[in-house]
C-alpha atoms as a PDB file:
ATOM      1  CA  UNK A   1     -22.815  -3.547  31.970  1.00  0.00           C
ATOM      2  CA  UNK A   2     -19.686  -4.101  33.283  1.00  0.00           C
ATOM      3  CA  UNK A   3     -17.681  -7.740  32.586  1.00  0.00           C
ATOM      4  CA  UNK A   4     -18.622  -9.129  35.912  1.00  0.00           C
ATOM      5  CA  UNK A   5     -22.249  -8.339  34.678  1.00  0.00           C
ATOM      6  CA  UNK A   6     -22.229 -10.286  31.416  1.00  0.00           C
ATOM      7  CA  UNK A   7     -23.316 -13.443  31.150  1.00  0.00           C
ATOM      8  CA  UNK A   8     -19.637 -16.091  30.375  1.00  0.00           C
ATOM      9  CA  UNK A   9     -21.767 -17.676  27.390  1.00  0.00           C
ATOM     10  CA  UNK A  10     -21.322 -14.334  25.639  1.00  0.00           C
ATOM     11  CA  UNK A  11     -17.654 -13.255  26.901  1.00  0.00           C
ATOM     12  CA  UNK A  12     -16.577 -17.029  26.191  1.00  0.00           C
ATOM     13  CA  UNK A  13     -18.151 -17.033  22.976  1.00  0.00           C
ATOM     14  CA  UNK A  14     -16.404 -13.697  21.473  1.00  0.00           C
ATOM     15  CA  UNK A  15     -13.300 -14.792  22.537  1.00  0.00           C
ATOM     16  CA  UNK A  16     -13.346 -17.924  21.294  1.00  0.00           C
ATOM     17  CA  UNK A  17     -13.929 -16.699  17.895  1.00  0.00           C
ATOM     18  CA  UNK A  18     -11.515 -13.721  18.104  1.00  0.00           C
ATOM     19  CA  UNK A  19      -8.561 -16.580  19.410  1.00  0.00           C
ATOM     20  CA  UNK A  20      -9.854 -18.509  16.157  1.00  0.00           C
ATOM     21  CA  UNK A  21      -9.796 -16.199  13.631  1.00  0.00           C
ATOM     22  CA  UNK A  22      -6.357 -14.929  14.893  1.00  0.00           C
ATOM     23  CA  UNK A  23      -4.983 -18.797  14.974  1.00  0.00           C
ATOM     24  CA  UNK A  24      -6.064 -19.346  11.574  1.00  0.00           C
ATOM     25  CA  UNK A  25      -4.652 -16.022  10.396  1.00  0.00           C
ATOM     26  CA  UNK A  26      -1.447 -17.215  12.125  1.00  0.00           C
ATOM     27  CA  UNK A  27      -2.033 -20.796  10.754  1.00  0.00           C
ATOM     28  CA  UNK A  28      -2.327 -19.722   7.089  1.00  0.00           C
ATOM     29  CA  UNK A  29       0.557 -17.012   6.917  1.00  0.00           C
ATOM     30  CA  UNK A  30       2.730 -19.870   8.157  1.00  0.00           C
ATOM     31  CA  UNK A  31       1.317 -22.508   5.503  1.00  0.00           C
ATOM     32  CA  UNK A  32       1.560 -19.904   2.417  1.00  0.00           C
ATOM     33  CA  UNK A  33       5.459 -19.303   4.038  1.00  0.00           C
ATOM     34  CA  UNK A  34       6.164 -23.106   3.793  1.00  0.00           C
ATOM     35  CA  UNK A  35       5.010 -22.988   0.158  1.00  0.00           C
ATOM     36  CA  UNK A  36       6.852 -20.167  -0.762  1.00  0.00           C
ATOM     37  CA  UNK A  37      10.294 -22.095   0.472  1.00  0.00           C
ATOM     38  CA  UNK A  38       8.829 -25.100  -1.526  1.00  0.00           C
ATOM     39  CA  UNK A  39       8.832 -23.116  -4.526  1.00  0.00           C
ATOM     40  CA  UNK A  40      12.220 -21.098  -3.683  1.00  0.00           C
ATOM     41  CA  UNK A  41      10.184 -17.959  -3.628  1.00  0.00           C
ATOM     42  CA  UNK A  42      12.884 -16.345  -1.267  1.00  0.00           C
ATOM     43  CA  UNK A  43      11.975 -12.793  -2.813  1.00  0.00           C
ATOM     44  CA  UNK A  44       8.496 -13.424  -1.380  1.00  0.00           C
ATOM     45  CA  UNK A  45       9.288 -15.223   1.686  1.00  0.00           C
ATOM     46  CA  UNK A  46      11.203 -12.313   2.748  1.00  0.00           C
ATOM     47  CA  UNK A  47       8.299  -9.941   1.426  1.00  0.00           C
ATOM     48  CA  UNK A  48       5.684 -12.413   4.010  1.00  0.00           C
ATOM     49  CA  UNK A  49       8.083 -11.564   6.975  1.00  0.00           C
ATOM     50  CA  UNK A  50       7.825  -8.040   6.467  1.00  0.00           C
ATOM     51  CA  UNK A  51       3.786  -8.567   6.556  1.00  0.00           C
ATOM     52  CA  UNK A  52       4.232 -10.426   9.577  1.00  0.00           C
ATOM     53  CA  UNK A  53       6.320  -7.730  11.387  1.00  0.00           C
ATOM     54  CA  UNK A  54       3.533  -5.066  10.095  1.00  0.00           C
ATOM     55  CA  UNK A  55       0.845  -6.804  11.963  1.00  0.00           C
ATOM     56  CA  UNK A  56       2.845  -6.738  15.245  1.00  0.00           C
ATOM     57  CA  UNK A  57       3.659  -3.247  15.276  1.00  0.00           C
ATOM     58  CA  UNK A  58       0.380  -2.609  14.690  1.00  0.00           C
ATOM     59  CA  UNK A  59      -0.288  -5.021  17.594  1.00  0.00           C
ATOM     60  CA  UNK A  60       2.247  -2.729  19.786  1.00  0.00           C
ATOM     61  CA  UNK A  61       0.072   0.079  18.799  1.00  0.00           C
ATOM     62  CA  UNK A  62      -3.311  -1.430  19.433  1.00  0.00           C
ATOM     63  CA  UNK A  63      -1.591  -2.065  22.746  1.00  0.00           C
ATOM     64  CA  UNK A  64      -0.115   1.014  23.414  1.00  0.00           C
ATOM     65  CA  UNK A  65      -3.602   2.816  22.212  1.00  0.00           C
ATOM     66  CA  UNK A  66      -5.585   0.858  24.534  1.00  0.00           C
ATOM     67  CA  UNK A  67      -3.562   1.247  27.981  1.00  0.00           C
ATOM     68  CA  UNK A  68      -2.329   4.716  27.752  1.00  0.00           C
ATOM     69  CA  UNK A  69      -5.917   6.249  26.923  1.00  0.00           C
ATOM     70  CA  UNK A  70      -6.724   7.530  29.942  1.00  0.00           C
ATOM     71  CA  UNK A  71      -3.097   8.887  30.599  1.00  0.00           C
ATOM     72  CA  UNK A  72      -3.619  10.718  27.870  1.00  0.00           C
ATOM     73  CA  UNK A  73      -6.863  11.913  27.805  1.00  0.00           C
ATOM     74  CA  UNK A  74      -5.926  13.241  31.521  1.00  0.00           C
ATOM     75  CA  UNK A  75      -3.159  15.840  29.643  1.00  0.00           C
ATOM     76  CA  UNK A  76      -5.061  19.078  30.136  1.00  0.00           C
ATOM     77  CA  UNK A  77      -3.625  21.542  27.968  1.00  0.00           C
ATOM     78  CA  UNK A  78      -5.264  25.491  27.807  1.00  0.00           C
ATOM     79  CA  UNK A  79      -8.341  25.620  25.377  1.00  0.00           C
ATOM     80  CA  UNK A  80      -6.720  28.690  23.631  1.00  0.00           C
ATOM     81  CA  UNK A  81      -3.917  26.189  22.241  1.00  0.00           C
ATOM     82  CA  UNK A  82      -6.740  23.124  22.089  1.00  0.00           C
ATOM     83  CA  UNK A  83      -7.939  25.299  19.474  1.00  0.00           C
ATOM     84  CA  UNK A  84      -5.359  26.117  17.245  1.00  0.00           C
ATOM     85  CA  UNK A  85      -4.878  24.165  13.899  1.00  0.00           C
ATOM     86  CA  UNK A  86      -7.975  22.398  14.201  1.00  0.00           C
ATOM     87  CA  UNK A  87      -8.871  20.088  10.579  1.00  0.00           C
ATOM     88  CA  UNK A  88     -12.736  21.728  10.599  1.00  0.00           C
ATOM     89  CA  UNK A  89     -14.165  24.787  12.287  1.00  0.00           C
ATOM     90  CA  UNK A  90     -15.535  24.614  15.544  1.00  0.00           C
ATOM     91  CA  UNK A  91     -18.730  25.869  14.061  1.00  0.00           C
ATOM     92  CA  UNK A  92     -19.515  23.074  11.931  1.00  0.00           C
ATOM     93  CA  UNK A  93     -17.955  20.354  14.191  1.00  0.00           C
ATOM     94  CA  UNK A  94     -20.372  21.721  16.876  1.00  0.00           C
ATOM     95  CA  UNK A  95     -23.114  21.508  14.568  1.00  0.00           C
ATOM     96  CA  UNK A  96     -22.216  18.203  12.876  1.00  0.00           C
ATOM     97  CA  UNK A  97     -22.176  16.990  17.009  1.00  0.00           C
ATOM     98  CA  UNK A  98     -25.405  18.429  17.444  1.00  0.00           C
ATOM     99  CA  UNK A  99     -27.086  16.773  14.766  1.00  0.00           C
ATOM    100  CA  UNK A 100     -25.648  12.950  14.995  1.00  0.00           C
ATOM    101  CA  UNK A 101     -25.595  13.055  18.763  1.00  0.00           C
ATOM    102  CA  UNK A 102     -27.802   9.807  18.333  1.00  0.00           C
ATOM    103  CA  UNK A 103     -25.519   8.326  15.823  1.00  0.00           C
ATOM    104  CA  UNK A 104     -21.937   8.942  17.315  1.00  0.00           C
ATOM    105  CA  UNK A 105     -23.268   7.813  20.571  1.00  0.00           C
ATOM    106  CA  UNK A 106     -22.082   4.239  19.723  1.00  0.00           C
ATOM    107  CA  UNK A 107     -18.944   5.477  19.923  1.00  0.00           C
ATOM    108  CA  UNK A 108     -18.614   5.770  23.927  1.00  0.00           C
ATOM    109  CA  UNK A 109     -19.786   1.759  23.842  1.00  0.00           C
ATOM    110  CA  UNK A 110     -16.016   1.480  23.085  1.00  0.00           C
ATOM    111  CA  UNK A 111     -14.944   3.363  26.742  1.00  0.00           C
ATOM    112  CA  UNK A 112     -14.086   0.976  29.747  1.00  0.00           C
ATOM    113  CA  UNK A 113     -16.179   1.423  32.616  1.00  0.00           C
ATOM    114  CA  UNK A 114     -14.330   4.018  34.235  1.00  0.00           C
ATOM    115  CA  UNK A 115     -15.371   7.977  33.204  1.00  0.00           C
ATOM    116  CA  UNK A 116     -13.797   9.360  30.709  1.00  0.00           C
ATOM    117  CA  UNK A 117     -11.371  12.403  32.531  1.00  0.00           C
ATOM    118  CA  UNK A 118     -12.068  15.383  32.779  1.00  0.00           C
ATOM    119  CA  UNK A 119     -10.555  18.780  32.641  1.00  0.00           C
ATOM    120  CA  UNK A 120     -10.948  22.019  34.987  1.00  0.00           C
ATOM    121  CA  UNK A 121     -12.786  24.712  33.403  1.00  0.00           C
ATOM    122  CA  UNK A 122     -10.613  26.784  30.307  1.00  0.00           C
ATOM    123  CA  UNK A 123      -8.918  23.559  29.581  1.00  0.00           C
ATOM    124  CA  UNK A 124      -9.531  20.813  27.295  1.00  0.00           C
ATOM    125  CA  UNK A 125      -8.016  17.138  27.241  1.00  0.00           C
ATOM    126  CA  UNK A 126      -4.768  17.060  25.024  1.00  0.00           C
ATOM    127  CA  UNK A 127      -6.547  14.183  22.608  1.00  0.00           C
ATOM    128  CA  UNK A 128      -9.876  12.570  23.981  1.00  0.00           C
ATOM    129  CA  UNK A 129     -10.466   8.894  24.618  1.00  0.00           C
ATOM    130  CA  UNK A 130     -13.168   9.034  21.473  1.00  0.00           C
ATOM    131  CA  UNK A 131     -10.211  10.913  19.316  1.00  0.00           C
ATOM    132  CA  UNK A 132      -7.888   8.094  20.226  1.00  0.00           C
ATOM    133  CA  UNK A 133     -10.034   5.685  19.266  1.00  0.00           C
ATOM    134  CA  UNK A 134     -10.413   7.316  15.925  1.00  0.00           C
ATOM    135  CA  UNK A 135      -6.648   7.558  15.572  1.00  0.00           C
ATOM    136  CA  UNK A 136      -6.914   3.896  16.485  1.00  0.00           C
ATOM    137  CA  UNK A 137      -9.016   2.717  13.569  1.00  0.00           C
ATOM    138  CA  UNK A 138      -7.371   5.460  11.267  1.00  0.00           C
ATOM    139  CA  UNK A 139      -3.951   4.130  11.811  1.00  0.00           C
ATOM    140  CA  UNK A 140      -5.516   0.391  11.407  1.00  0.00           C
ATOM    141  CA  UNK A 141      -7.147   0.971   8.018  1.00  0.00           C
ATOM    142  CA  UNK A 142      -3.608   2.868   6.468  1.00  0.00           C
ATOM    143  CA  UNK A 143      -1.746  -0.188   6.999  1.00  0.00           C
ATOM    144  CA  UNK A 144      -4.098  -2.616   5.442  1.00  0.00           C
ATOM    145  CA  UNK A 145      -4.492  -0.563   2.817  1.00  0.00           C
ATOM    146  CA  UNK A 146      -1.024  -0.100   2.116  1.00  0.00           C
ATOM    147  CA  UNK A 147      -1.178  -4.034   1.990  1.00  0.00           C
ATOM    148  CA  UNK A 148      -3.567  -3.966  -0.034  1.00  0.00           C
ATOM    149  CA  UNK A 149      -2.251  -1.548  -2.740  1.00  0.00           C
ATOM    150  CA  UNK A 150       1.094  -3.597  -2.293  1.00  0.00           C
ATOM    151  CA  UNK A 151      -0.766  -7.039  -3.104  1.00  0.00           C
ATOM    152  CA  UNK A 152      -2.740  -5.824  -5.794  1.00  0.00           C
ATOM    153  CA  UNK A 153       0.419  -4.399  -7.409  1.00  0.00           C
ATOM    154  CA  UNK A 154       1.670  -8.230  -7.324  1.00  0.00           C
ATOM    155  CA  UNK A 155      -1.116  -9.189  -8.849  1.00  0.00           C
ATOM    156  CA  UNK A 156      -1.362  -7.057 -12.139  1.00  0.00           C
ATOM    157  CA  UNK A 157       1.930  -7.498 -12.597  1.00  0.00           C
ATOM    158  CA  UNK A 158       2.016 -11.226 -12.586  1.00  0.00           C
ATOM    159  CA  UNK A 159      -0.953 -11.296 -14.668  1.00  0.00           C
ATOM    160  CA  UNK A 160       0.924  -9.100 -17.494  1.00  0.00           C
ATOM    161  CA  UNK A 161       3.562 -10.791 -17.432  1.00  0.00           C
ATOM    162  CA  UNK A 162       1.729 -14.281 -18.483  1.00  0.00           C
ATOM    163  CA  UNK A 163       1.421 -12.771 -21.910  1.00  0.00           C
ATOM    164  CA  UNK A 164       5.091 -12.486 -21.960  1.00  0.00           C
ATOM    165  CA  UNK A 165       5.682 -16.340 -21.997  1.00  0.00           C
ATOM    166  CA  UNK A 166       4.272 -16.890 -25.467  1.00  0.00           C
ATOM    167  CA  UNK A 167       6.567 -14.122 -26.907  1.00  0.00           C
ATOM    168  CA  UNK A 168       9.585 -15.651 -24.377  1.00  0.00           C
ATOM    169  CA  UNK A 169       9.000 -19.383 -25.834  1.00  0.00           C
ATOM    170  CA  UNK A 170       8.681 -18.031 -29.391  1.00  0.00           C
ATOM    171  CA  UNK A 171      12.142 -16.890 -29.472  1.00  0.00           C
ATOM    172  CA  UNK A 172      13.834 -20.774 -30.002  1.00  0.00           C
ATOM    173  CA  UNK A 173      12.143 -21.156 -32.471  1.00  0.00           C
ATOM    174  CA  UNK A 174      14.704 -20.660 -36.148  1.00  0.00           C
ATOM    175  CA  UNK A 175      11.820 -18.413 -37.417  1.00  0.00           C
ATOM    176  CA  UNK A 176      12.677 -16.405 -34.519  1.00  0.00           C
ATOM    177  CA  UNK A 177      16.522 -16.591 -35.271  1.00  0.00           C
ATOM    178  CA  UNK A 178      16.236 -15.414 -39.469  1.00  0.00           C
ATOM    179  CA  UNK A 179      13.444 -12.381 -38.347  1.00  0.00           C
ATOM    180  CA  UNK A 180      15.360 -10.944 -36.161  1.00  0.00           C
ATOM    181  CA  UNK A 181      19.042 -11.370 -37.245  1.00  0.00           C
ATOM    182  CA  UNK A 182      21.052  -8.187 -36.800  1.00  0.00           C
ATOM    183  CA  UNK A 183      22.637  -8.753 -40.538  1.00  0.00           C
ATOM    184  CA  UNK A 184      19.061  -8.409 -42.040  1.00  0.00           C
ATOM    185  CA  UNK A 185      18.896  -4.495 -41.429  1.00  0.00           C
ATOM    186  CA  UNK A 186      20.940  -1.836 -42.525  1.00  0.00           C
ATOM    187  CA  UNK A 187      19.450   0.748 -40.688  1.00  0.00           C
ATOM    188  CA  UNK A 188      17.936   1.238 -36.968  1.00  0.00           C
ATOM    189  CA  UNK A 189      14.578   2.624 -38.781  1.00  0.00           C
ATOM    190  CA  UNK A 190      14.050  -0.954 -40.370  1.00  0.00           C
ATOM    191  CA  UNK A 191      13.386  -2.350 -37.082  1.00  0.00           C
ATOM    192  CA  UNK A 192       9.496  -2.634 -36.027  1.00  0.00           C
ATOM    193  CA  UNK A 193      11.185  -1.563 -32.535  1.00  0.00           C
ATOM    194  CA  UNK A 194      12.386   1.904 -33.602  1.00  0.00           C
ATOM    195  CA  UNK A 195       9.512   2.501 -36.424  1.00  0.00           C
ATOM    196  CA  UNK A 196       6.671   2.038 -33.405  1.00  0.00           C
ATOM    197  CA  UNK A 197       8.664   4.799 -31.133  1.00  0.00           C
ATOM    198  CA  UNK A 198       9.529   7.481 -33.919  1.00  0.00           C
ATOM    199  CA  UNK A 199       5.770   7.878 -34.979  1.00  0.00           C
ATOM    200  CA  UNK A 200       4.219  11.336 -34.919  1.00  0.00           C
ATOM    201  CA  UNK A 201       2.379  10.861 -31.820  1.00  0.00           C
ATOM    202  CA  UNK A 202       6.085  10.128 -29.849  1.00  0.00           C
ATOM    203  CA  UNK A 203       7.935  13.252 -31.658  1.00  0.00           C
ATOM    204  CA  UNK A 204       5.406  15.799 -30.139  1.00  0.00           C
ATOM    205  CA  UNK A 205       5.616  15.612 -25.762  1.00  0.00           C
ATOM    206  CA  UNK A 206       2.037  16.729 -25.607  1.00  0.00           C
ATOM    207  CA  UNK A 207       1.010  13.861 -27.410  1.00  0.00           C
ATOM    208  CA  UNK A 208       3.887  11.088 -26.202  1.00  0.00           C
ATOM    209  CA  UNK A 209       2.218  11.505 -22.440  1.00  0.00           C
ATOM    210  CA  UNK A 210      -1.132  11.715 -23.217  1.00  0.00           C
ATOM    211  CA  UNK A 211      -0.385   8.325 -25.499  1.00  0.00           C
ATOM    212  CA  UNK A 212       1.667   6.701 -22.377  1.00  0.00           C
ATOM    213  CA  UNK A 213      -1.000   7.670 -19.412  1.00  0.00           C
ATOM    214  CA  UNK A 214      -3.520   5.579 -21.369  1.00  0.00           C
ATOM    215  CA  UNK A 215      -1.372   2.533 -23.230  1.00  0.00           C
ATOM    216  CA  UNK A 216      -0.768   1.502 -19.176  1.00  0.00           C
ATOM    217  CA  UNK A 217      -4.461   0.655 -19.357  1.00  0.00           C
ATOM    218  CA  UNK A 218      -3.796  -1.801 -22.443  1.00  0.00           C
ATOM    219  CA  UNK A 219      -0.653  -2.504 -23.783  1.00  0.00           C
ATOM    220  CA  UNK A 220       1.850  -1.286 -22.117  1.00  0.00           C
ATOM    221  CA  UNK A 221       4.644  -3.576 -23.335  1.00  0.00           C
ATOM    222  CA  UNK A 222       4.488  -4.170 -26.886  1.00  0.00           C
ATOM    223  CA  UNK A 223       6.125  -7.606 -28.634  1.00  0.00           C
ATOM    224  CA  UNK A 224       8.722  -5.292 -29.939  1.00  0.00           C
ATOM    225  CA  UNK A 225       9.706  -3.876 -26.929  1.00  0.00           C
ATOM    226  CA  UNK A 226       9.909  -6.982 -24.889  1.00  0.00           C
ATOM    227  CA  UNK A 227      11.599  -8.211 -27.735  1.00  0.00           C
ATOM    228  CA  UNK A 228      14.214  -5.342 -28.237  1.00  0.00           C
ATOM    229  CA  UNK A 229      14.806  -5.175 -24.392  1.00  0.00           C
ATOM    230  CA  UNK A 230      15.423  -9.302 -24.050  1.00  0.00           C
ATOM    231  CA  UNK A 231      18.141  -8.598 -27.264  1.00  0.00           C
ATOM    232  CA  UNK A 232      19.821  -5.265 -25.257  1.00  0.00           C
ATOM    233  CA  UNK A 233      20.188  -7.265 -21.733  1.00  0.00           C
ATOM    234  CA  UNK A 234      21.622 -10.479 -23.314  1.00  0.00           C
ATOM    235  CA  UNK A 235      23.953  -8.593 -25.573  1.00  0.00           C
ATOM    236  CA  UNK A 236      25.394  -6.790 -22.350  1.00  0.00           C
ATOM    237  CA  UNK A 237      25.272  -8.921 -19.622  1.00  0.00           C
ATOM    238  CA  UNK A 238      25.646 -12.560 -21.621  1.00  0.00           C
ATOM    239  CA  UNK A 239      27.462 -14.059 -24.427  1.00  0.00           C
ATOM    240  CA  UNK A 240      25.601 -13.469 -28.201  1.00  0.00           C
ATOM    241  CA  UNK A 241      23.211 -16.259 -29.093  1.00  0.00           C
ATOM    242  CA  UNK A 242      22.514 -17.523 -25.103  1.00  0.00           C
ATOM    243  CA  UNK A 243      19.407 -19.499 -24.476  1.00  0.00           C
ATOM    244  CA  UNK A 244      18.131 -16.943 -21.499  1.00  0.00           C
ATOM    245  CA  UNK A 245      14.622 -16.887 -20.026  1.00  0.00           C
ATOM    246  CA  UNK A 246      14.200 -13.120 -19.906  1.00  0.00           C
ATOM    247  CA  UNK A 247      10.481 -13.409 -18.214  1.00  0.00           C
ATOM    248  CA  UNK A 248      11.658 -15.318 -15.320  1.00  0.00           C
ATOM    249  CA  UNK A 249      13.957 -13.123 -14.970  1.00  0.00           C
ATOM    250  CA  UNK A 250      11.245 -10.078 -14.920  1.00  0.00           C
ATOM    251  CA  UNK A 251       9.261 -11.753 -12.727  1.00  0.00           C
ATOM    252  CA  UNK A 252      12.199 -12.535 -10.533  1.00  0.00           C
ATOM    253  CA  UNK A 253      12.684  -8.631 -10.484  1.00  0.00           C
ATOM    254  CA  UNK A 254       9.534  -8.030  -9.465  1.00  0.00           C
ATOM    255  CA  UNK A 255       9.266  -9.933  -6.502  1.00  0.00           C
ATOM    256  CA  UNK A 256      12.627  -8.876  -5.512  1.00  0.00           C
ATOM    257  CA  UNK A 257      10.735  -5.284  -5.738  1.00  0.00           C
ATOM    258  CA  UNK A 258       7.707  -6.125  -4.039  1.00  0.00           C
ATOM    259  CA  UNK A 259       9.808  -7.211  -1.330  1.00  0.00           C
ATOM    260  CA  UNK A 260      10.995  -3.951  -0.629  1.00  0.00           C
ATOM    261  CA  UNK A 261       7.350  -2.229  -1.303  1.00  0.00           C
ATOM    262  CA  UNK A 262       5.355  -4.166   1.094  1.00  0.00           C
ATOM    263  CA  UNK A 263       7.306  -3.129   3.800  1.00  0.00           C
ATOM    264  CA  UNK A 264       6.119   0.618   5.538  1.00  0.00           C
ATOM    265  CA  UNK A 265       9.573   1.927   6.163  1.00  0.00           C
ATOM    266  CA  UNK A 266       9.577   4.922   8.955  1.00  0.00           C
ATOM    267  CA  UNK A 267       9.420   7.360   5.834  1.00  0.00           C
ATOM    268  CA  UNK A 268       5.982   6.370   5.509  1.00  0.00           C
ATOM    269  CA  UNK A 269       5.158   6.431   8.819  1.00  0.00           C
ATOM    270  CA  UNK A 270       6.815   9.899   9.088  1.00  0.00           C
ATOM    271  CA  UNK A 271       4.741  11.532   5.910  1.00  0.00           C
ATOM    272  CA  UNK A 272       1.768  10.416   7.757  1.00  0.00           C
ATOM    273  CA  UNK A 273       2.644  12.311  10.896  1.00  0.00           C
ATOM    274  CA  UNK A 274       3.844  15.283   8.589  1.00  0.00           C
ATOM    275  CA  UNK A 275       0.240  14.712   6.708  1.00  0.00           C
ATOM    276  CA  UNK A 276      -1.801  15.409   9.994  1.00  0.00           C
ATOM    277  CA  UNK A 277      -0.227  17.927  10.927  1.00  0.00           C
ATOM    278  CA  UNK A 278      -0.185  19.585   7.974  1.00  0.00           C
ATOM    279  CA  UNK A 279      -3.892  18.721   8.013  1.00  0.00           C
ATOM    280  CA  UNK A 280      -5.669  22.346   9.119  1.00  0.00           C
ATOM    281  CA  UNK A 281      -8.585  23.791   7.755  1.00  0.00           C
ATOM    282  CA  UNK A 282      -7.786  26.333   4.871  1.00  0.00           C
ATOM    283  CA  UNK A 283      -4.515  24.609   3.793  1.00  0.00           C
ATOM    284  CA  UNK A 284      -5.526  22.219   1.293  1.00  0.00           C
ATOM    285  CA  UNK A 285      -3.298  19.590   2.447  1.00  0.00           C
ATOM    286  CA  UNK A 286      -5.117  16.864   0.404  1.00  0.00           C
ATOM    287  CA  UNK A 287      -4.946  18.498  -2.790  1.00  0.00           C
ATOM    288  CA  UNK A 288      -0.608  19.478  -2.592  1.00  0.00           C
ATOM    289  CA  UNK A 289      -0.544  15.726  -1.147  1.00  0.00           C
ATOM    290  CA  UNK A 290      -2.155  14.377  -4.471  1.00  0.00           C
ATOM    291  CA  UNK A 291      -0.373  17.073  -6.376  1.00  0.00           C
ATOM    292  CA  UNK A 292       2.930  15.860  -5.561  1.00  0.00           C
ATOM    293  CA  UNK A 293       3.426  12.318  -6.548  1.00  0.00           C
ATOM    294  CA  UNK A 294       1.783  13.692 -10.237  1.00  0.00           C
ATOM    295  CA  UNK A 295       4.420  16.501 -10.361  1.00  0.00           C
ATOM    296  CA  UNK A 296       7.362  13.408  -9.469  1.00  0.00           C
END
């Protein structure tokens, strides 16, 4: 049924809770911004705005999607190019049709009242309205999961770095001062630093990456390297002997880098567009895609 068929309990009552769940989305971004500037988070105030300008592009899209449809679906383009490229044989997607006609017919529930266009005979539509829908929802779920990713990152990292405040507080102490004063050792190989990396697993490469793919699962940051790297960034960038609190500083960093992570830059964007059309049955486009960031 069309709108002026359907009963203004129901049409009143979905969008009063899509206006609600949209104000309190708005209402909670801006409360979680005003604690940020509370807390001088500026790294991650900055990294919220980018969020926010994510969600309207993807607005602008929705948009877009939804009024040009038809315009598009109207492009008639000759079936001999319509079927060039295609992701999955015509075969099986004519099969895979004929078999879950009952479950993709959901799918035209989505279509406004109006009939879908259609094209003269030896043509096909350039991208149909149920394709743009798909693109729709494909393009959706890519950008919350690049949020997602992008949050979780956040996350582990904070929660590493919590062990790091013990070993940050423990060097005021004087016990601190005597174990690790530079006069003690003669030689680099005394140091619990250079002992841990010179072991027989680190001399052979085999070995060294097998040892580093997993140690990101557990320790990836030993006491003696936080140590050793707190020592190197004080002796170059401050005075000997400074009272410095390297994990702040870390965690600083990282914020400052999340900033520029959470934010899908028109690279991003442009790989995607690269990725489907890249996409064609035979190619293997999935398998050089996940090849590639192992091979960086």
């Amino acid at each position: 049924r069309n709108l002026e068929q359907t009963s203004t309990w129901a049409v009143a009552g979905v969008c009063a809770i899509i206006i609600l769940i949209s104000l309190a989305l708005e209402k909670g971004l801006h409360k979680l911004g005003e604690w940020m500037t509370e807390r001088h988070k500026k790294a991650l105030h900055e990294a919220l705005d980018k969020i926010k300008d994510e969600l309207m592009i993807l607005g602008f899209i929705s948009l877009i999607l939804v009024f040009s449809q038809y315009y598009i679906a109207s492009i008639c383009i000759p079936e001999s190019v319509g079927n060039t490229m295609l992701p999955c044989s015509l075969s099986s997607a004519v099969n895979t049709h004929a078999v879950h006609r009952r479950l993709l017919s959901y799918e035209r529930r989505f279509l406004a009242a109006a009939s879908e266009p259609t094209c003269p005979q030896g043509q096909v539509p350039l991208v149909s309205v149920d394709g743009l829908h798909q693109i729709h929802i494909l393009i959706f779920f890519l950008a919350v999961l690049h949020l997602t990713y992008s949050a979780l990152t956040m996350l582990f990292g904070r929660l590493k770095m919590k062990g790091w405040k013990q070993w940050e507080q423990e060097t005021g102490s004087n016990d601190y001062e005597f174990s690790n004063d530079p006069s003690r050792f003669r030689l680099s190989h005394e140091t619990s630093f250079v002992r841990a990396h010179t072991s027989f697993w680190t001399r052979i490469p085999v070995f060294f990456y097998i040892g580093c793919f997993f140690r990101q699962f557990f320790r990836s940051v030993s006491k003696a390297d936080y140590v050793t790297l707190r020592n190197g960034f004080i002796a170059v960038h401050l005075a000997p002997g400074s009272k410095f609190d390297f994990q702040k500083y870390i965690q600083r960093s990282l914020e400052d880098d999340y900033k520029t992570v959470v934010g899908v830059s028109p690279v991003l964007w442009g790989a995607f567009v690269v990725f489907l059309l890249l996409n064609v049955k035979g190619w293997k486009a999935l398998f050089w895609a996940s090849l590639l960031p192992l091979v960086v």
